[in-house]
N, C-alpha and C. Protein backbone atom coordinates (compact mmCIF):
# COMPACT_ATOMS: atom_id res chain seq x y z
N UNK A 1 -23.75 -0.51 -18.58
CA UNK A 1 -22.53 -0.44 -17.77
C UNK A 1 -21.35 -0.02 -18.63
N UNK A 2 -20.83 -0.61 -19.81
CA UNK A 2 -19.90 -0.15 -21.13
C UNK A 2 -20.74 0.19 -22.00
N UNK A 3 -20.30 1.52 -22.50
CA UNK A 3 -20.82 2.04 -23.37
C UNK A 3 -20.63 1.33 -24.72
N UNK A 4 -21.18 1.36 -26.04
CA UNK A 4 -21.57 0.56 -27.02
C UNK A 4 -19.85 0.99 -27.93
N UNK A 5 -19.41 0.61 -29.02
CA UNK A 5 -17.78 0.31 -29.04
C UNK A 5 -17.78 0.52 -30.59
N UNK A 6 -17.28 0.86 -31.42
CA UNK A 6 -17.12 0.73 -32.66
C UNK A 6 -16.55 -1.09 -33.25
N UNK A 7 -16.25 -1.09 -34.48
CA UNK A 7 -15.66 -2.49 -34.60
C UNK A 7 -14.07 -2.55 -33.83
N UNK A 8 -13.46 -3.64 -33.65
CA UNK A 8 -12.48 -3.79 -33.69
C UNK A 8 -11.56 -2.62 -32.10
N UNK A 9 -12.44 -2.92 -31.39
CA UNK A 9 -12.27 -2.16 -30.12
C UNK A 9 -12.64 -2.64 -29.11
N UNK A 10 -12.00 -2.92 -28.07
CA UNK A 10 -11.99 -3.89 -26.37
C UNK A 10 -11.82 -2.41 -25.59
N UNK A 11 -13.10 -2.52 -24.74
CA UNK A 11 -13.32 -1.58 -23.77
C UNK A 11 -13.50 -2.82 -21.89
N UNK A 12 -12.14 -2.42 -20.98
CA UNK A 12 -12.78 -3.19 -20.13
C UNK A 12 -12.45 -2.45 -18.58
N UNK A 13 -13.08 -2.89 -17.80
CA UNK A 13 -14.11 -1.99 -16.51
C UNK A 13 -13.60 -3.17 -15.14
N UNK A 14 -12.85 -2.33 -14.83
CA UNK A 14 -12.71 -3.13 -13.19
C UNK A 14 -13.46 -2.51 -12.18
N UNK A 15 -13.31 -2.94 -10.77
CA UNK A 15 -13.93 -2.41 -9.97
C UNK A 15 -12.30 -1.56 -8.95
N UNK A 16 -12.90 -0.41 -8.22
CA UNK A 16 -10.98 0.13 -8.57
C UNK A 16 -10.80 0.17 -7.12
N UNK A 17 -11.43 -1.02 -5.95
CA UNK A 17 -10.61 -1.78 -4.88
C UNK A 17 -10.73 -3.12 -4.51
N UNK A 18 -10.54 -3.67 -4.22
CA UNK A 18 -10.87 -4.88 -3.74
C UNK A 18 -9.80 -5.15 -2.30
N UNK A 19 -10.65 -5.77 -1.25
CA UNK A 19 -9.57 -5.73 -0.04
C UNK A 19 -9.98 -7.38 0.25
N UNK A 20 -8.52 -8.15 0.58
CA UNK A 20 -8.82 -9.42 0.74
C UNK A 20 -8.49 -9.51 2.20
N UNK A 21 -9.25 -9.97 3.07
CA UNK A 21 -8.73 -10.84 4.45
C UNK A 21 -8.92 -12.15 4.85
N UNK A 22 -9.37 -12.87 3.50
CA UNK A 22 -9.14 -14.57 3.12
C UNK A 22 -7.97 -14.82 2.94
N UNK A 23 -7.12 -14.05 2.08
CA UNK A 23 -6.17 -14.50 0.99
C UNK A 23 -6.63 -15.57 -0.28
N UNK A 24 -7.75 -14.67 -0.24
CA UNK A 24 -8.49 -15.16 -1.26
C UNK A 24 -8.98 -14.11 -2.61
N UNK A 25 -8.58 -13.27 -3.28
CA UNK A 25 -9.06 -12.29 -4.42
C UNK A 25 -9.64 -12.99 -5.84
N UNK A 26 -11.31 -12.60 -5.75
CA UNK A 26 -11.91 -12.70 -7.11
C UNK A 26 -11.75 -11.32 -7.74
N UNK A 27 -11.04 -11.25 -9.02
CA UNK A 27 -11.26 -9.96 -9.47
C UNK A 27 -12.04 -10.72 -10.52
N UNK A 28 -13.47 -9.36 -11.39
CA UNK A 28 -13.85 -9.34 -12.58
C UNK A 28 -13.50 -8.54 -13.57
N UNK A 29 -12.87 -8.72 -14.46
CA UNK A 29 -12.93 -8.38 -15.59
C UNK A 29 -13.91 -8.20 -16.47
N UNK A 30 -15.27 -6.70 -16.27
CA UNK A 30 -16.10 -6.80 -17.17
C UNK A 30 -15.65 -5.95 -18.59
N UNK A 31 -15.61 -6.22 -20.09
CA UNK A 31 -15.48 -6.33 -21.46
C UNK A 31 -16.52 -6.26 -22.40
N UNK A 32 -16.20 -5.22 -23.30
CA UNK A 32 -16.77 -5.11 -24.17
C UNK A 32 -16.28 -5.13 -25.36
N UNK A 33 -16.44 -5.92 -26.76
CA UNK A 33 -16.18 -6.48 -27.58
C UNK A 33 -16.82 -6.80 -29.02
N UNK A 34 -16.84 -6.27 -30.09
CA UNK A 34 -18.32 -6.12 -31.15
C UNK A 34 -17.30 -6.59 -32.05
N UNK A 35 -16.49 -7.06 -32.20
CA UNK A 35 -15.20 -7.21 -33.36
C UNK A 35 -16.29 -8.52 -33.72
N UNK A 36 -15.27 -9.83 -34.46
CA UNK A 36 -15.77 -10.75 -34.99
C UNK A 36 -14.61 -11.78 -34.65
N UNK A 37 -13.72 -11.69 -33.41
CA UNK A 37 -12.56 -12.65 -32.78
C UNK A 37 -12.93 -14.33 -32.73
N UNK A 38 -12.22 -15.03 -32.71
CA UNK A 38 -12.36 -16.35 -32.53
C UNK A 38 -11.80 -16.64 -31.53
N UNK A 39 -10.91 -16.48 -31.24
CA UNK A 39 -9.43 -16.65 -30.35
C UNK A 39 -9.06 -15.57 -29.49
N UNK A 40 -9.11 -15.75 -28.52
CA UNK A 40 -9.15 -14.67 -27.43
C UNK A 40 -8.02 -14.91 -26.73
N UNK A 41 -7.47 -13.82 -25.98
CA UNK A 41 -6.59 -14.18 -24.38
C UNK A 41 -6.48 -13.47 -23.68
N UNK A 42 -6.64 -13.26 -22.31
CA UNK A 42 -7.27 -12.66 -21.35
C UNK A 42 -5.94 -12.48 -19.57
N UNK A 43 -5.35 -11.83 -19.28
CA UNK A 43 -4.42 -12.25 -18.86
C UNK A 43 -4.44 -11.05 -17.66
N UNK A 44 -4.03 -11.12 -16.26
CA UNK A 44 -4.09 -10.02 -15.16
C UNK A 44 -2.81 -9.86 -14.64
N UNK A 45 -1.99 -8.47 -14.67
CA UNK A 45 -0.92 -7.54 -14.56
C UNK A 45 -1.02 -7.23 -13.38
N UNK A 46 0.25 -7.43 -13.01
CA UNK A 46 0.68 -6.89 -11.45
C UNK A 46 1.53 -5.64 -11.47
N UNK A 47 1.17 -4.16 -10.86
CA UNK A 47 2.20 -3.50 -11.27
C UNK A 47 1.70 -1.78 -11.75
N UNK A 48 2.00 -0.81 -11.35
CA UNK A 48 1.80 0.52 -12.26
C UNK A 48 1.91 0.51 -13.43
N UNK A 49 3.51 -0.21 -13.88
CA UNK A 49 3.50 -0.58 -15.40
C UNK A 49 3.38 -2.27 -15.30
N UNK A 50 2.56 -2.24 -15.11
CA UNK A 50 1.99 -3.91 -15.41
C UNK A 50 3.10 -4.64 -15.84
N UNK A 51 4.39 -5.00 -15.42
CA UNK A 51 5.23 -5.46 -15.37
C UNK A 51 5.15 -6.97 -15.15
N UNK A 52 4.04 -7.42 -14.61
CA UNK A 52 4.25 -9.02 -13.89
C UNK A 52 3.15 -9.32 -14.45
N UNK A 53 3.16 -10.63 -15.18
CA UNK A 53 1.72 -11.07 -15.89
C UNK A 53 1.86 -12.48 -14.42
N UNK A 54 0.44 -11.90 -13.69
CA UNK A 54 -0.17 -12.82 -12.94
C UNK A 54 -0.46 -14.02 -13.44
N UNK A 55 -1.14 -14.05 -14.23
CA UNK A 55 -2.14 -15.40 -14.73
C UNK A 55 -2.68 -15.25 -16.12
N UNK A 56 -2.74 -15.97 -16.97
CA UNK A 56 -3.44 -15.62 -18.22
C UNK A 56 -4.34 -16.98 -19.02
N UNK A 57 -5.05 -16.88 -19.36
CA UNK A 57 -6.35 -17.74 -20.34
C UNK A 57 -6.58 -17.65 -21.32
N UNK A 58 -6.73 -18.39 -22.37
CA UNK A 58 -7.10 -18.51 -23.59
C UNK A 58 -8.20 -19.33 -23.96
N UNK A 59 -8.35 -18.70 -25.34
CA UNK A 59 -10.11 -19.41 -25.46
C UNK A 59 -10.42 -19.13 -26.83
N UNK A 60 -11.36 -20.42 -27.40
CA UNK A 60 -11.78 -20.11 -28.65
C UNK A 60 -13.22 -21.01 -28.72
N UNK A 61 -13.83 -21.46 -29.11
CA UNK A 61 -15.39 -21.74 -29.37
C UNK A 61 -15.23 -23.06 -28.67
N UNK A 62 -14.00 -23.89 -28.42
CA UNK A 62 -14.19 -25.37 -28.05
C UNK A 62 -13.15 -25.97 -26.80
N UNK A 63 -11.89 -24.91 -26.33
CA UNK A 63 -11.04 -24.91 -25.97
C UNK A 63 -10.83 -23.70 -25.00
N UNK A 64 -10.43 -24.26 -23.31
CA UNK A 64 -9.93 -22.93 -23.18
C UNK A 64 -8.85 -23.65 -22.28
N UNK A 65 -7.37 -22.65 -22.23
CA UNK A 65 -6.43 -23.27 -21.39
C UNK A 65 -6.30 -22.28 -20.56
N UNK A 66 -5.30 -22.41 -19.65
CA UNK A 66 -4.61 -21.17 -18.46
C UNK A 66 -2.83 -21.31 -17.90
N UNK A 67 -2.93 -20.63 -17.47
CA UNK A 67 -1.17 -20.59 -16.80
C UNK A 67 -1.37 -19.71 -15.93
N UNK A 68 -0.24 -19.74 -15.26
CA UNK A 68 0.24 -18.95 -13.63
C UNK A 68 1.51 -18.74 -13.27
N UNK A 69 1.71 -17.72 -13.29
CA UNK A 69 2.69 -16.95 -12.38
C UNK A 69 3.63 -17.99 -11.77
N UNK A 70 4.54 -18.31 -11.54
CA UNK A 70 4.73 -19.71 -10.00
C UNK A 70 5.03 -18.82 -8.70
N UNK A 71 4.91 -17.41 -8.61
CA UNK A 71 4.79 -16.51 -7.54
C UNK A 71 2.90 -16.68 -6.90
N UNK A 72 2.47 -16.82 -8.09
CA UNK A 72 1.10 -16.62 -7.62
C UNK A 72 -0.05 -18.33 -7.71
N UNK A 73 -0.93 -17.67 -7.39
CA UNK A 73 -1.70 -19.40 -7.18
C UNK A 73 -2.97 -19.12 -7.97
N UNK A 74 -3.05 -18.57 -9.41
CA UNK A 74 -3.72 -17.92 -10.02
C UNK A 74 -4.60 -18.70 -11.28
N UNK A 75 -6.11 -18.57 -10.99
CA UNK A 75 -6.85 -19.46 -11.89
C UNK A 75 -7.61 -18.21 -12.61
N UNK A 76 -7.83 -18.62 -13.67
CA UNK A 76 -8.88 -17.43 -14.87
C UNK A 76 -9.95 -18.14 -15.26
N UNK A 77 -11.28 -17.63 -15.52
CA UNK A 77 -12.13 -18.30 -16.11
C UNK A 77 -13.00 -17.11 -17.08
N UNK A 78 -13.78 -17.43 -18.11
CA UNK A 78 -13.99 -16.94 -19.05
C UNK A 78 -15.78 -17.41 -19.02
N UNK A 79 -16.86 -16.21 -19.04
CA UNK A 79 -18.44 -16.25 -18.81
C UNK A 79 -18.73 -14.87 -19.13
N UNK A 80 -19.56 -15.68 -20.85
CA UNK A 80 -19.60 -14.38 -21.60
C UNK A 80 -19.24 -13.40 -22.02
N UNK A 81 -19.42 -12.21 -21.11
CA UNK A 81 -18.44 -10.65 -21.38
C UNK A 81 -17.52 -10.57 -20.12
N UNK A 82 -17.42 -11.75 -18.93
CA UNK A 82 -16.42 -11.17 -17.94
C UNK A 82 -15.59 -12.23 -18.16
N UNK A 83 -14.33 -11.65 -17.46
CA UNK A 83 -13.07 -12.96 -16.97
C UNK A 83 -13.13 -12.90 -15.36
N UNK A 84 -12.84 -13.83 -15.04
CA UNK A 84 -12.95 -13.69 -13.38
C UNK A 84 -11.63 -14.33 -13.24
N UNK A 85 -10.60 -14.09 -12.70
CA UNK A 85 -9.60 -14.45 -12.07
C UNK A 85 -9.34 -14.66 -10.36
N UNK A 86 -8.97 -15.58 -10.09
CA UNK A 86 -9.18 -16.25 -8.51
C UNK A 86 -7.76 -16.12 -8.11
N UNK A 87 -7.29 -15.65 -7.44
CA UNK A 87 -5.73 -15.67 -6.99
C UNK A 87 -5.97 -16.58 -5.23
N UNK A 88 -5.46 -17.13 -4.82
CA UNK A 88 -5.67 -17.99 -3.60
C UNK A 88 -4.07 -17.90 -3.22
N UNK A 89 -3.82 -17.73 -1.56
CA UNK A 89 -3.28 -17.70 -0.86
C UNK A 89 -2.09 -16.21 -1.06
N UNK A 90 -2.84 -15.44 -1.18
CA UNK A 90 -2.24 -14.40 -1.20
C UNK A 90 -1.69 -13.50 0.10
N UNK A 91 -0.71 -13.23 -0.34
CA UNK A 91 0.20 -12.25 1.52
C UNK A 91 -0.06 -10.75 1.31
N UNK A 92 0.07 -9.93 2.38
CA UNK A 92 0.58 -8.52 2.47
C UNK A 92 1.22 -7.83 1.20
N UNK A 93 2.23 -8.78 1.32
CA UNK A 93 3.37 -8.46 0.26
C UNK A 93 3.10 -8.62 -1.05
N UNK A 94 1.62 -9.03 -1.81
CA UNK A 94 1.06 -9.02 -3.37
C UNK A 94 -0.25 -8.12 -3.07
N UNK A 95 0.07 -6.98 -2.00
CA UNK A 95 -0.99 -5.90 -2.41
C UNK A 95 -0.36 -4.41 -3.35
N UNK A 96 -0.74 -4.48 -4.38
CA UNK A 96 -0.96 -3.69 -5.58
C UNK A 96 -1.59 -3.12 -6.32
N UNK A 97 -1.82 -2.78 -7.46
CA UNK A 97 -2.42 -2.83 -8.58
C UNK A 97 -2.83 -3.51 -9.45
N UNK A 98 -3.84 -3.90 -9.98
CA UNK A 98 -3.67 -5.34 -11.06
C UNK A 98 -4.68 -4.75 -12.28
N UNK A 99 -4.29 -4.91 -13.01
CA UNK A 99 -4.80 -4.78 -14.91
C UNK A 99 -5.16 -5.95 -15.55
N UNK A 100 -6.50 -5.79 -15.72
CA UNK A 100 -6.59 -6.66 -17.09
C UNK A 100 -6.55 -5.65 -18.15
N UNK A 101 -5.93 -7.30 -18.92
CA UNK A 101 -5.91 -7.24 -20.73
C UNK A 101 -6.14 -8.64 -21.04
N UNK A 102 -7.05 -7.26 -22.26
CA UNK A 102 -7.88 -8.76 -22.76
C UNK A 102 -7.75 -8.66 -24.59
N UNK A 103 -7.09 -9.80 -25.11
CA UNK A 103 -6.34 -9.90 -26.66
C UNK A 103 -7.18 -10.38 -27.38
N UNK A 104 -7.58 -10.08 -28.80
CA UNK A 104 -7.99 -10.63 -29.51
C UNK A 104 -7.04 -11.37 -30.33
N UNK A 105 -6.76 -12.54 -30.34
CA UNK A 105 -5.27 -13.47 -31.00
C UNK A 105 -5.86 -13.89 -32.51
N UNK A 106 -7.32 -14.41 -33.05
CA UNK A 106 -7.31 -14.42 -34.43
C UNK A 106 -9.19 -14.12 -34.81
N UNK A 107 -9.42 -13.72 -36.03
CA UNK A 107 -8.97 -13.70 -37.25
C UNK A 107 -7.96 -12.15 -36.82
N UNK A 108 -6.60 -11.72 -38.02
CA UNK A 108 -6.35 -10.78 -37.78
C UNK A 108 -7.41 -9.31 -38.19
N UNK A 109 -7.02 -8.14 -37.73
CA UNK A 109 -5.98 -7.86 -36.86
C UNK A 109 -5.85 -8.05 -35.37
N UNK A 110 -4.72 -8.29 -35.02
CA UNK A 110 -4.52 -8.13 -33.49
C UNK A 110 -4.83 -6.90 -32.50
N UNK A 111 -5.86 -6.95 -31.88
CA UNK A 111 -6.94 -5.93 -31.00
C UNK A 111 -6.28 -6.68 -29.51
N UNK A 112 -6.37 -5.40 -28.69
CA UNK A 112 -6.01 -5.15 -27.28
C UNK A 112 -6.70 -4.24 -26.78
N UNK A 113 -7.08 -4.40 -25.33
CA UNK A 113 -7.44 -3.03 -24.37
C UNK A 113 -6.67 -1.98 -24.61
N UNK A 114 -6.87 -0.69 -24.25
CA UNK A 114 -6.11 -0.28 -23.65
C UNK A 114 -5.96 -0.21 -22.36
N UNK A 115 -5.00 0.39 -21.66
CA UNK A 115 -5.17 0.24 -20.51
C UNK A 115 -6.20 0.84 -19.54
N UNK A 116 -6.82 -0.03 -18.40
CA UNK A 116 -7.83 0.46 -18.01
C UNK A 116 -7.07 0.86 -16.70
N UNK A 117 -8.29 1.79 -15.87
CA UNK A 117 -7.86 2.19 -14.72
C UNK A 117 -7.29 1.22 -13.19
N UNK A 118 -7.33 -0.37 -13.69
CA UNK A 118 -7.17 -1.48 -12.58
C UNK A 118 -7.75 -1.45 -11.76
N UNK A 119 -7.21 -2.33 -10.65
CA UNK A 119 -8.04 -2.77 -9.45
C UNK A 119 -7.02 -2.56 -8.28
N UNK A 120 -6.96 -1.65 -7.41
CA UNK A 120 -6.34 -1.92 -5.94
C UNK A 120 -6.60 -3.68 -5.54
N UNK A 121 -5.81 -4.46 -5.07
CA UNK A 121 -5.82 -5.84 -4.03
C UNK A 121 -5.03 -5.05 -3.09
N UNK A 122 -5.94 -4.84 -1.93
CA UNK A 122 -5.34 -4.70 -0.72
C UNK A 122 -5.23 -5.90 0.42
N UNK A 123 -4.66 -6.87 0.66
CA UNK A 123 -4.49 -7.78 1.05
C UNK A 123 -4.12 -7.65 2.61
N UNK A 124 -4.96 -7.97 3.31
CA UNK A 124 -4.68 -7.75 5.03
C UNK A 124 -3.81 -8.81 5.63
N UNK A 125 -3.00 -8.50 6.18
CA UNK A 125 -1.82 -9.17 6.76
C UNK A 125 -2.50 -10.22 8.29
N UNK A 126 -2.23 -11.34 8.38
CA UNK A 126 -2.41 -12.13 9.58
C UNK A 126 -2.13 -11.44 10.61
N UNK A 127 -2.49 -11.16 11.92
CA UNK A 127 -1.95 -10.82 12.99
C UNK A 127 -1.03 -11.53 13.45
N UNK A 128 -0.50 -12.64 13.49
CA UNK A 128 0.54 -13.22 13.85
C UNK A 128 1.88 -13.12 12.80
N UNK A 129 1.62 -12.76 11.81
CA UNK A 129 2.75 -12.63 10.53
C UNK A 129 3.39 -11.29 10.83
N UNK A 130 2.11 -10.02 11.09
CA UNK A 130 2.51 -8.98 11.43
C UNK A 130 3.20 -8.87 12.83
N UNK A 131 2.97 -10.28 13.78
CA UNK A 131 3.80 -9.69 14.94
C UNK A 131 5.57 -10.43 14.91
N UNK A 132 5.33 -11.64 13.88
CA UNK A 132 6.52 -12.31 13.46
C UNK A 132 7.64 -10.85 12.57
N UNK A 133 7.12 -10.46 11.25
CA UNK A 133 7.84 -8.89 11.60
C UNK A 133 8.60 -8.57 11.97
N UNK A 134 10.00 -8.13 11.08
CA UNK A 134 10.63 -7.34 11.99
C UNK A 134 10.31 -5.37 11.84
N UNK A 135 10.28 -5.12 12.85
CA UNK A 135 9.99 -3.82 13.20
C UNK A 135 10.93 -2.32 11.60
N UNK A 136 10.34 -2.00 11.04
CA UNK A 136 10.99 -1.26 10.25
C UNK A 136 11.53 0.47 10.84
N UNK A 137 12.74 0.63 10.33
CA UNK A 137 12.85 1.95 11.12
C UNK A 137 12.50 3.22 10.41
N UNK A 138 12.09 3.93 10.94
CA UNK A 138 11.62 5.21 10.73
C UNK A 138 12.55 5.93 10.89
N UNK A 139 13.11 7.03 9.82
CA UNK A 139 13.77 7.75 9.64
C UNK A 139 13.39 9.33 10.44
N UNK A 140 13.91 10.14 10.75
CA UNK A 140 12.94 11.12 11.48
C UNK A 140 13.60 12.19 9.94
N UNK A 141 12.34 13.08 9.52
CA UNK A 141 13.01 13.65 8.21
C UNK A 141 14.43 14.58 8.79
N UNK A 142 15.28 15.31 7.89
CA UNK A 142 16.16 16.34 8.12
C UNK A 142 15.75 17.45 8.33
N UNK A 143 16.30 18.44 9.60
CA UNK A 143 15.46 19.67 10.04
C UNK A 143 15.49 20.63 8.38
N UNK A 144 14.84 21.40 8.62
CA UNK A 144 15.06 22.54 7.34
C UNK A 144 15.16 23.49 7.71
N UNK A 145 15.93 24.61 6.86
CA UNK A 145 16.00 25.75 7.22
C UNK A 145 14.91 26.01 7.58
N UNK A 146 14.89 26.97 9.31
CA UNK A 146 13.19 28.04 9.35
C UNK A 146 13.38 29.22 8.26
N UNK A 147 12.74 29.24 7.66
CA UNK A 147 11.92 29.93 6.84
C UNK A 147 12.15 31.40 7.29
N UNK A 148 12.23 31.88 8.53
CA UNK A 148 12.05 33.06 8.67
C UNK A 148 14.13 33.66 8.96
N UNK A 149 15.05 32.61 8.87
CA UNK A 149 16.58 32.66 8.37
C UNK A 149 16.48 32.69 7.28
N UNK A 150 15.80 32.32 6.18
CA UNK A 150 15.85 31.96 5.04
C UNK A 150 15.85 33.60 4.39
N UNK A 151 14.56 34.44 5.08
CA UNK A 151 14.34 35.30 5.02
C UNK A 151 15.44 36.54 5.20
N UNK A 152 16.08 36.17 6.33
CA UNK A 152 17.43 37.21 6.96
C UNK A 152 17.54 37.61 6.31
N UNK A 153 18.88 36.42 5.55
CA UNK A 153 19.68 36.15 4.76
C UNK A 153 19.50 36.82 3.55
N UNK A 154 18.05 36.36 3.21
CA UNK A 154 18.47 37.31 1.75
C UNK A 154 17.97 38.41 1.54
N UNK A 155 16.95 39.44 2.92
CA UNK A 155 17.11 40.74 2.74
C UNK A 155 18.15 41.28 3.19
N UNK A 156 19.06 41.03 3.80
CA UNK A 156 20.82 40.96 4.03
C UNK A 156 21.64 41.23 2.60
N UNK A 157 21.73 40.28 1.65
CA UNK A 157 21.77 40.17 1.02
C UNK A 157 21.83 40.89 -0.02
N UNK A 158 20.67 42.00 -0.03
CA UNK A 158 19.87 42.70 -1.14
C UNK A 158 20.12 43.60 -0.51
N UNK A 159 20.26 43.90 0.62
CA UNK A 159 20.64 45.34 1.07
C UNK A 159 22.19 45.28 0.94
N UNK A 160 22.98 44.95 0.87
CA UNK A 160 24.50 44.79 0.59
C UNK A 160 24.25 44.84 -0.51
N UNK A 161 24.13 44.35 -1.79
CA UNK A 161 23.91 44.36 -2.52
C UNK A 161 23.20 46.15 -3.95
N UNK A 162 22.29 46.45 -3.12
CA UNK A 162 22.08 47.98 -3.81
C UNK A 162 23.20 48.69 -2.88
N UNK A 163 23.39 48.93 -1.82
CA UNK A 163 24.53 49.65 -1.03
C UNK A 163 25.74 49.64 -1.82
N UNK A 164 26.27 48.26 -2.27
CA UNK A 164 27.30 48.20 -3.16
C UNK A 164 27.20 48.85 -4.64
N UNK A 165 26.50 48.96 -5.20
CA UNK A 165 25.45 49.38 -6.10
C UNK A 165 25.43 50.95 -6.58
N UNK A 166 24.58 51.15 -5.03
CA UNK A 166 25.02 53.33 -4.86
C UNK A 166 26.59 53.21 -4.88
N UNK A 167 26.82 52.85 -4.17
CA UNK A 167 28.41 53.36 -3.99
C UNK A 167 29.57 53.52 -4.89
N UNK A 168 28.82 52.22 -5.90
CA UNK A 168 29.64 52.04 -7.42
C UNK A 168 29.42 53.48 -8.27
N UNK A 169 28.26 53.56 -7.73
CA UNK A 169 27.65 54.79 -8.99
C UNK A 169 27.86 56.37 -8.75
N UNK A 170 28.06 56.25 -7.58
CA UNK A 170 28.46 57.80 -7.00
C UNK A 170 29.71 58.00 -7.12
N UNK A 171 30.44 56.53 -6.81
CA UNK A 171 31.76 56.52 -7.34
C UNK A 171 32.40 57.12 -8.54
N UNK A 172 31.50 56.50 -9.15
CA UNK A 172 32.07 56.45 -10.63
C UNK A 172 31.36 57.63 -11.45
């Protein structure tokens, strides 16, 4: 599934939709990893530029802790080469993009993903939330020039233009 990695290199693989109509999202984080880390941390981005750290986990041979967002209701867990992150009670309004990154924190050096391609959460809205709603307005776009004025105009233009042109030159 990940191809094999040199040392000191985190390769990791989402799946690139996921649609929730629980308000319930498991994303996996599958990882690949050949370094010699002790200390890991593992953390899921909300965002094009991953701007919002959802939830994040840490871990080392005897210990693992977590944190959350207080926007989000976000648990991480750590099994083997994946992270699985559980987000619960999620709305309309936290459908995005989401990124993992996954850190190597010790022995040094400090190793990171790069960024991978993420995961769509498309999150389906309640039918009753959507009818609570207020109605958004639709703009109707601005007419545009037709194309074929556009045209007149500037063989108009160009013919005034050489006319003025001869006339300079015969003139002169």
């Amino acid at each position: 599934f990940l191809p094999s990695l040199p040392e000191n290199k985190i390769l990791v693989a989402q799946h690139p939709l996921l649609i929730v109509a629980n308000q319930t999202a498991t994303l996996v984080c599958n990882y690949t990893y050949n370094g010699t880390g002790k200390e890991f941390r593992a953390s899921l981005h909300k965002g094009t530029d991953s701007s919002v750290e959802v939830c994040a986990i840490s871990w080392n041979a005897t210990k693992i802790s977590g944190n959350s967002n207080k926007e989000f209701n976000c648990q991480g867990g750590h099994h083997k080469d994946k992270i699985i992150f559980n987000i619960r009670n999620m709305n309309a309004n936290q459908t995005d993009i989401y990124f993992c990154k996954i850190e190597v924190m010790y022995p040094p050096p400090y190793v990171y993903n790069e960024k991978s391609n993420g995961t769509v959460i498309h999150v389906k809205g309640k039918l009753r939330d959507l009818c609570r709603s207020t109605p958004t307005q639709i703009q109707e776009p601005q007419s545009e020039i037709p194309l074929w004025i556009l045209a007149t105009v500037t063989g108009i233009l160009a013919l005034y233009s050489m006319l003025i042109t001869a006339v300079f030159i015969n003139y002169w």
